[in-house]
C-alpha atoms as a PDB file:
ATOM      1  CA  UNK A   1      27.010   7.370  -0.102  1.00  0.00           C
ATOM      2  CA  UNK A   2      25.349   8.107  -3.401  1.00  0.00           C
ATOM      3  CA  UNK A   3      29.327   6.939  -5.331  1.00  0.00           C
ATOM      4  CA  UNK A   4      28.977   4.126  -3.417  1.00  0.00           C
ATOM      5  CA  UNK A   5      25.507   3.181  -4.516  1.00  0.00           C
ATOM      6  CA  UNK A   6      26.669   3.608  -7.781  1.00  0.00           C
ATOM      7  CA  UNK A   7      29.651   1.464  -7.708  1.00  0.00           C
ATOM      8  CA  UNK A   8      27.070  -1.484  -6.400  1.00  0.00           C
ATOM      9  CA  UNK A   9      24.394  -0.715  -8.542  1.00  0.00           C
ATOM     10  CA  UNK A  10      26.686  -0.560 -11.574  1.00  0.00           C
ATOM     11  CA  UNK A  11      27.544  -4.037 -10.963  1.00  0.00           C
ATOM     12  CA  UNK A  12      24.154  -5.128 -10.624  1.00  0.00           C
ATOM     13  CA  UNK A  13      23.199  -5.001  -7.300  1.00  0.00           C
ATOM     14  CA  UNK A  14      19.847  -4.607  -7.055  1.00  0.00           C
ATOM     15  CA  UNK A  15      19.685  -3.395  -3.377  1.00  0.00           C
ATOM     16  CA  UNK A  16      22.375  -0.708  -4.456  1.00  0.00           C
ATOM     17  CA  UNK A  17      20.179  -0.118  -7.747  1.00  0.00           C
ATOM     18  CA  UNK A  18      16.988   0.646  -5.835  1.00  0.00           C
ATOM     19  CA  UNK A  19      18.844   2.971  -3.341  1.00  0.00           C
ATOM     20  CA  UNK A  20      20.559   4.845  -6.056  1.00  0.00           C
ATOM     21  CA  UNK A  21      16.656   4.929  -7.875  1.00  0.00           C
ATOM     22  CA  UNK A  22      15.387   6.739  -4.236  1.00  0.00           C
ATOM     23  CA  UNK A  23      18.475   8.780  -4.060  1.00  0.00           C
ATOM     24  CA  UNK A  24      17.424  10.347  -7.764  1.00  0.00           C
ATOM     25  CA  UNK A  25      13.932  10.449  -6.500  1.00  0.00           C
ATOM     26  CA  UNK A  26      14.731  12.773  -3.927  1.00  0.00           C
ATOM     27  CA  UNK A  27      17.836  14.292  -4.947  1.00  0.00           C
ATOM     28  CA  UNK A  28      19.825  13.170  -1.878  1.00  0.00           C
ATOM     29  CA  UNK A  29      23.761  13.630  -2.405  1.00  0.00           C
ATOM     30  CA  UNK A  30      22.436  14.005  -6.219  1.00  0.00           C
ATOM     31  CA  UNK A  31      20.682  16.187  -8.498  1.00  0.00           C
ATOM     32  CA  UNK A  32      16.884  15.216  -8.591  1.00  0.00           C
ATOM     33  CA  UNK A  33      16.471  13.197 -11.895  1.00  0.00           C
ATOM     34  CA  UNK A  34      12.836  11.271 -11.731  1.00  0.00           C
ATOM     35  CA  UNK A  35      13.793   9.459 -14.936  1.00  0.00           C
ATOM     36  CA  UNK A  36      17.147   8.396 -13.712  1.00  0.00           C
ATOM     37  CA  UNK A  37      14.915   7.238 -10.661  1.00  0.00           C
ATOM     38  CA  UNK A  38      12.894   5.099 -12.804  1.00  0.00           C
ATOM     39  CA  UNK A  39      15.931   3.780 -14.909  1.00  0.00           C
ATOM     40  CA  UNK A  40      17.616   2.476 -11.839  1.00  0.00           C
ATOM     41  CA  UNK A  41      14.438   1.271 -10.169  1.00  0.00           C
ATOM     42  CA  UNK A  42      13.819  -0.951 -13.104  1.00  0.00           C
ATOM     43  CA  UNK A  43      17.071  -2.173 -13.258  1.00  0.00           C
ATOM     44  CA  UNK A  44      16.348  -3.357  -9.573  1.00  0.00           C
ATOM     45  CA  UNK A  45      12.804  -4.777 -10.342  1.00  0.00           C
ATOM     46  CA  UNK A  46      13.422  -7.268 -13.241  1.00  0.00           C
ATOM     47  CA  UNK A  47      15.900  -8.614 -10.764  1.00  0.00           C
ATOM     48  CA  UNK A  48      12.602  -9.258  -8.547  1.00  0.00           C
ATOM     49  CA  UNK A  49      13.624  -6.929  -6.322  1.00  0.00           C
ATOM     50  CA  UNK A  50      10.295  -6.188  -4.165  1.00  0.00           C
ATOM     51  CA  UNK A  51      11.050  -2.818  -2.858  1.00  0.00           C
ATOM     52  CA  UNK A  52      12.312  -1.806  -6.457  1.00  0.00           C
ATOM     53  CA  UNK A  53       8.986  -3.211  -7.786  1.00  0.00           C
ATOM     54  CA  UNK A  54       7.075  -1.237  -5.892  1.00  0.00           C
ATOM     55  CA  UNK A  55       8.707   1.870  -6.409  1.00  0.00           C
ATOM     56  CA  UNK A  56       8.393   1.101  -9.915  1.00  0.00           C
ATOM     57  CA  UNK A  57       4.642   0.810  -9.710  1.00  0.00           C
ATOM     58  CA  UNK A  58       4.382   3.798  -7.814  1.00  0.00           C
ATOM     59  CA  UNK A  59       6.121   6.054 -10.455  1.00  0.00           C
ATOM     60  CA  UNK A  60       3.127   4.401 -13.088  1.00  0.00           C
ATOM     61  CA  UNK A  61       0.534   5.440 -10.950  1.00  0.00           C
ATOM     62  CA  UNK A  62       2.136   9.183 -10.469  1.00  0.00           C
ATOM     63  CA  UNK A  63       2.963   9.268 -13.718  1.00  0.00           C
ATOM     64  CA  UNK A  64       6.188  11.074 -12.787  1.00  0.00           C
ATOM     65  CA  UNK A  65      10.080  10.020 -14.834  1.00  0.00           C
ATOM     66  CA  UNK A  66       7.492   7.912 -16.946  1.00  0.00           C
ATOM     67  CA  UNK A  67       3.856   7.967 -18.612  1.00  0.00           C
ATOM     68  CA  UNK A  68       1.478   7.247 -16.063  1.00  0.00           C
ATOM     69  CA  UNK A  69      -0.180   3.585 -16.611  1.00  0.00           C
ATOM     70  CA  UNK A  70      -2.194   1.860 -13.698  1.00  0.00           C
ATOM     71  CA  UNK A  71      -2.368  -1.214 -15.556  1.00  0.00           C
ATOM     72  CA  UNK A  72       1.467  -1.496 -15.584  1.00  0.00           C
ATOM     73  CA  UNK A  73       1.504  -0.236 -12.002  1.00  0.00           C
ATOM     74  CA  UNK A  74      -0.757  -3.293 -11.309  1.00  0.00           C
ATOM     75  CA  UNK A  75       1.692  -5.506 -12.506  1.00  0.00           C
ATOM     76  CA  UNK A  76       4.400  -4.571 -10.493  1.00  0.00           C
ATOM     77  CA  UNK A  77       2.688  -3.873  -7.668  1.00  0.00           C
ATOM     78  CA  UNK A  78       1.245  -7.687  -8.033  1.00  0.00           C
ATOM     79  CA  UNK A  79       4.867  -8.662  -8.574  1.00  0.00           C
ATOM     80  CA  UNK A  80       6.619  -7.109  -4.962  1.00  0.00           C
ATOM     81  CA  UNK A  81       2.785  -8.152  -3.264  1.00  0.00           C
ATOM     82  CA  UNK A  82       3.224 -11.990  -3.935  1.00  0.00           C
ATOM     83  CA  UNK A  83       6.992 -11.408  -2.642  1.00  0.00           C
ATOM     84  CA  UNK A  84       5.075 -10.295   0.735  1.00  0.00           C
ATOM     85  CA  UNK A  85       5.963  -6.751   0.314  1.00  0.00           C
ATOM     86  CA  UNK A  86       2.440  -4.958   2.331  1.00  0.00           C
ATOM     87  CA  UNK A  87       2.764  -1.340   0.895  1.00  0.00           C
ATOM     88  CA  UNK A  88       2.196  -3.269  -2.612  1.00  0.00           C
ATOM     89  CA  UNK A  89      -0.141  -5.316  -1.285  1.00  0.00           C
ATOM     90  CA  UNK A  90      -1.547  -2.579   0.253  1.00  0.00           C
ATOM     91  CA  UNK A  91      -1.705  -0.636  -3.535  1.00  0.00           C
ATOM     92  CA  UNK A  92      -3.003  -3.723  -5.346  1.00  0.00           C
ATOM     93  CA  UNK A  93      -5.958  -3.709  -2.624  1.00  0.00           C
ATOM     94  CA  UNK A  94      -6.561  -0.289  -3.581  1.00  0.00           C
ATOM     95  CA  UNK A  95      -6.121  -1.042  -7.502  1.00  0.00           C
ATOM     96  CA  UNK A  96      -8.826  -3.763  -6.978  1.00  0.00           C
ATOM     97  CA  UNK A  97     -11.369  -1.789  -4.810  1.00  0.00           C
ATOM     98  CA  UNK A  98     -11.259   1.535  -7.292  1.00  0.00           C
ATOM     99  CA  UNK A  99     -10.985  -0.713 -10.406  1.00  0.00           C
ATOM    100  CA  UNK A 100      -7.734   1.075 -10.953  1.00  0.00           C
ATOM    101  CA  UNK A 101      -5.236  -1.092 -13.951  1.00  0.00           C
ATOM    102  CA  UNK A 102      -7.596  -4.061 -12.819  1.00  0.00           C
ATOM    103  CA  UNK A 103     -11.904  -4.734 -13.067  1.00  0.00           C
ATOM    104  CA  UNK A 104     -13.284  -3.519 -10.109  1.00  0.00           C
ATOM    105  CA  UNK A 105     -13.716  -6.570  -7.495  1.00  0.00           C
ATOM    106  CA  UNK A 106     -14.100  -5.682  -3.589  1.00  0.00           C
ATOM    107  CA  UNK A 107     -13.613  -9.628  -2.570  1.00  0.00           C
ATOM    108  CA  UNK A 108     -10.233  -9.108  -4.080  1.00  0.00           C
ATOM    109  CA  UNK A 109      -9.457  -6.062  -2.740  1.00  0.00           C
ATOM    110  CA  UNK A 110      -9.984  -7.502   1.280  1.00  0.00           C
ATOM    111  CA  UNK A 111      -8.045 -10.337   0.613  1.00  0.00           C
ATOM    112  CA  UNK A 112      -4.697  -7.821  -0.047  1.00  0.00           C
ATOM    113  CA  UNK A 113      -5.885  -5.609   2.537  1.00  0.00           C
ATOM    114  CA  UNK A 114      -5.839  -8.658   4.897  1.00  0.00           C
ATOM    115  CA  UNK A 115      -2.543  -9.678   3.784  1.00  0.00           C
ATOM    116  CA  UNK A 116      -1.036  -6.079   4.509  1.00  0.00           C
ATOM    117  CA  UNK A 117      -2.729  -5.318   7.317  1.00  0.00           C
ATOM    118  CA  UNK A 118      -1.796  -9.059   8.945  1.00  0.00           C
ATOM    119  CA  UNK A 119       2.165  -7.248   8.431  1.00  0.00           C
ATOM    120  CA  UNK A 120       1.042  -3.800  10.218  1.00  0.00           C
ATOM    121  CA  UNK A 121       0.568  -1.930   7.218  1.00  0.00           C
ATOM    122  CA  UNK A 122      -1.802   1.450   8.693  1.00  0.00           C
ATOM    123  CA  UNK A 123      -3.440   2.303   5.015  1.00  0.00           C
ATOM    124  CA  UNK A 124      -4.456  -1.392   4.570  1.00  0.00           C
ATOM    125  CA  UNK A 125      -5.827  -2.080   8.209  1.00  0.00           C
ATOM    126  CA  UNK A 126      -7.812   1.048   7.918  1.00  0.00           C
ATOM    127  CA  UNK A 127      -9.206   0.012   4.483  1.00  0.00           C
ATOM    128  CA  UNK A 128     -10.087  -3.120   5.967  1.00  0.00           C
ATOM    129  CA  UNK A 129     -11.618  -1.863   8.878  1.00  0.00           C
ATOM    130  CA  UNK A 130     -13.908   0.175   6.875  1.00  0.00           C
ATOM    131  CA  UNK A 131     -14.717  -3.095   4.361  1.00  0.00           C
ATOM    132  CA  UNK A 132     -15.806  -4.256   7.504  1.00  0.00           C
ATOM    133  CA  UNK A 133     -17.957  -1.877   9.082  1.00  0.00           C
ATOM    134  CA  UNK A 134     -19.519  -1.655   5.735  1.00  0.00           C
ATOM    135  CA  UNK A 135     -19.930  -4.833   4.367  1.00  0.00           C
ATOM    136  CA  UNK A 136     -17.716  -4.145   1.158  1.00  0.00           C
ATOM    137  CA  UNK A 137     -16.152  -7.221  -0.073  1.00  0.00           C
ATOM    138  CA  UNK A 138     -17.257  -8.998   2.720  1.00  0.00           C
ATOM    139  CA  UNK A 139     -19.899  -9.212   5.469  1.00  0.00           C
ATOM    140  CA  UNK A 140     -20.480  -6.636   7.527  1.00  0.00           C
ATOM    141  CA  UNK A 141     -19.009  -6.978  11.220  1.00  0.00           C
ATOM    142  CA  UNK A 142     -18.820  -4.401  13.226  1.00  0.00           C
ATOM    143  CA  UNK A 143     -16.435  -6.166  16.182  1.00  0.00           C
ATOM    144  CA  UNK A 144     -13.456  -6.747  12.956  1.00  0.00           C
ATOM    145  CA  UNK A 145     -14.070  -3.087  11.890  1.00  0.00           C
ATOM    146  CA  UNK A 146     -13.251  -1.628  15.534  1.00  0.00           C
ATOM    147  CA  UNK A 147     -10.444  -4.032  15.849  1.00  0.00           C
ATOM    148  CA  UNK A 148      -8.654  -3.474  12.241  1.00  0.00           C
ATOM    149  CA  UNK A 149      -9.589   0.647  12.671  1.00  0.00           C
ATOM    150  CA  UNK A 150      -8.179   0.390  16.215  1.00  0.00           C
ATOM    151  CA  UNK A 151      -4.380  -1.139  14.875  1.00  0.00           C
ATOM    152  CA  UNK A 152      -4.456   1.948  12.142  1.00  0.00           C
ATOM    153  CA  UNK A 153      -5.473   4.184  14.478  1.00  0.00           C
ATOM    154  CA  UNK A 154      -2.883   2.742  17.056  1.00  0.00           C
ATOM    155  CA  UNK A 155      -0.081   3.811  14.376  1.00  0.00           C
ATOM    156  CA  UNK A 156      -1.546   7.578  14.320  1.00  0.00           C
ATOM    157  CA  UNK A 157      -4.082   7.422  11.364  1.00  0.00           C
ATOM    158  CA  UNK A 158      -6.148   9.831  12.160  1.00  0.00           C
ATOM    159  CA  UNK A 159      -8.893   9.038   9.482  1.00  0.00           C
ATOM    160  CA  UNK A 160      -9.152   5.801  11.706  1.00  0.00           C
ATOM    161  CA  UNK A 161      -9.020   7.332  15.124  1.00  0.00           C
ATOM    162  CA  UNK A 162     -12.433   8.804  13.779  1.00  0.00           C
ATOM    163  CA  UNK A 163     -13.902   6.232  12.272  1.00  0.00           C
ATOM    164  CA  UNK A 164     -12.856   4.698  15.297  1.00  0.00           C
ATOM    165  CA  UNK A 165     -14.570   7.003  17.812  1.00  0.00           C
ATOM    166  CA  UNK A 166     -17.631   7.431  15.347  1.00  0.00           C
ATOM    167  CA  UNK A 167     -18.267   3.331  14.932  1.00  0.00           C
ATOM    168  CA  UNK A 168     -17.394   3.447  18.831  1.00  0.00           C
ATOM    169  CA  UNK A 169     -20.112   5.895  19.485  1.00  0.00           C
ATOM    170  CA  UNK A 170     -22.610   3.857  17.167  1.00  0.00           C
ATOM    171  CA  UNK A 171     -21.933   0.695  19.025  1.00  0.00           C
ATOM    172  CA  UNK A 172     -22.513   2.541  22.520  1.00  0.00           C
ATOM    173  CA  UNK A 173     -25.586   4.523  21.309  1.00  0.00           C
ATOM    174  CA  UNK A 174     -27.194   0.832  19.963  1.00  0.00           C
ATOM    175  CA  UNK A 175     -26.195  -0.961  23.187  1.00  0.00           C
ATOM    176  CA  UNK A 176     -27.874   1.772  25.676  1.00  0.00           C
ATOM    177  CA  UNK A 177     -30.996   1.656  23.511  1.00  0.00           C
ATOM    178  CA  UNK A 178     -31.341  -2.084  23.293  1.00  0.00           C
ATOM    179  CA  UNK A 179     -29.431  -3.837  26.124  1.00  0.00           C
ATOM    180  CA  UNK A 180     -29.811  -7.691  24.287  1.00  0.00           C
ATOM    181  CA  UNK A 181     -27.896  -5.740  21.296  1.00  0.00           C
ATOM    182  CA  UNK A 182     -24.632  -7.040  20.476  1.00  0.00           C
END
């Protein structure tokens, strides 16, 4: 498969480019080469390829086949996001609630959390499940935190399977002790 990929990507493919970047990430059919990964993921991602541009981000924020740089991360994270890919809007949400490569701003950082989470993306629904049951970046609603902690959960997070069961228990124990409570 990897010759294959090669052919493809050779010719400019970018599909074939980013598979033969993921192939050197891992070293499948191939010696493991992260800068070869990067090379060929790049290739892929100034052909706004939004998988490629996402990988590509990645590697910045690991640092690994290139010097780590969340700014430039940002960048092409922001690039695959506004393509609609949700594990880079999922990272750009993160960027933006950690001021990572980008100021700090939690409004920001529930409006890509939305938009991943709205494509079933666990990490993002669980963020925004806890923005919720919280109040960070937005107002604090307990009914949107069970329900966005309840789709990550439903997908085996287990960080929202308690969170869950905690903001569960909360909601029980302030319902019992006040029955007008909402």
């Amino acid at each position: 498969a990897v010759n294959w990929f090669r052919k493809a990507a050779e010719q400019g493919l970018p599909a074939a480019q980013c598979e033969l970047g993921t192939c050197y990430e891992y070293g499948n059919g191939i010696t493991k080469d992260l800068v070869e990964s990067v090379k060929w993921y790049r290739k892929a991602a100034e052909q706004e390829y939004p998988l490629a541009q996402y990988k590509l981000g990645l590697a910045y924020v690991i640092g690994e086949g290139i010097s780590q740089s969340p700014e430039i991360a940002t960048e092409w994270f922001r690039k695959s996001a506004v393509q609609g890919n949700s594990d880079a809007q999922y990272m750009l949400g993160v960027g933006y609630s950690e001021g990572e490569g980008v100021l700090k701003n939690e409004v920001e950082a529930v409006i890509w959390y939305r938009r991943a989470a709205e494509q079933g993306q666990s990490g993002a629904q669980y963020s925004l499940g806890y923005c919720y049951g919280n109040g960070v970046g937005v107002a604090k609603n307990p009914t949107e935190s069970i329900k966005w902690y309840r789709k990550s959960a439903d997908q085996g997070n287990e960080e929202a399977k308690k969170s869950l069961n905690a903001l569960l228990g909360q909601t029980k124990r302030a319902s019992s002790a006040d029955p007008f409570a909402e």
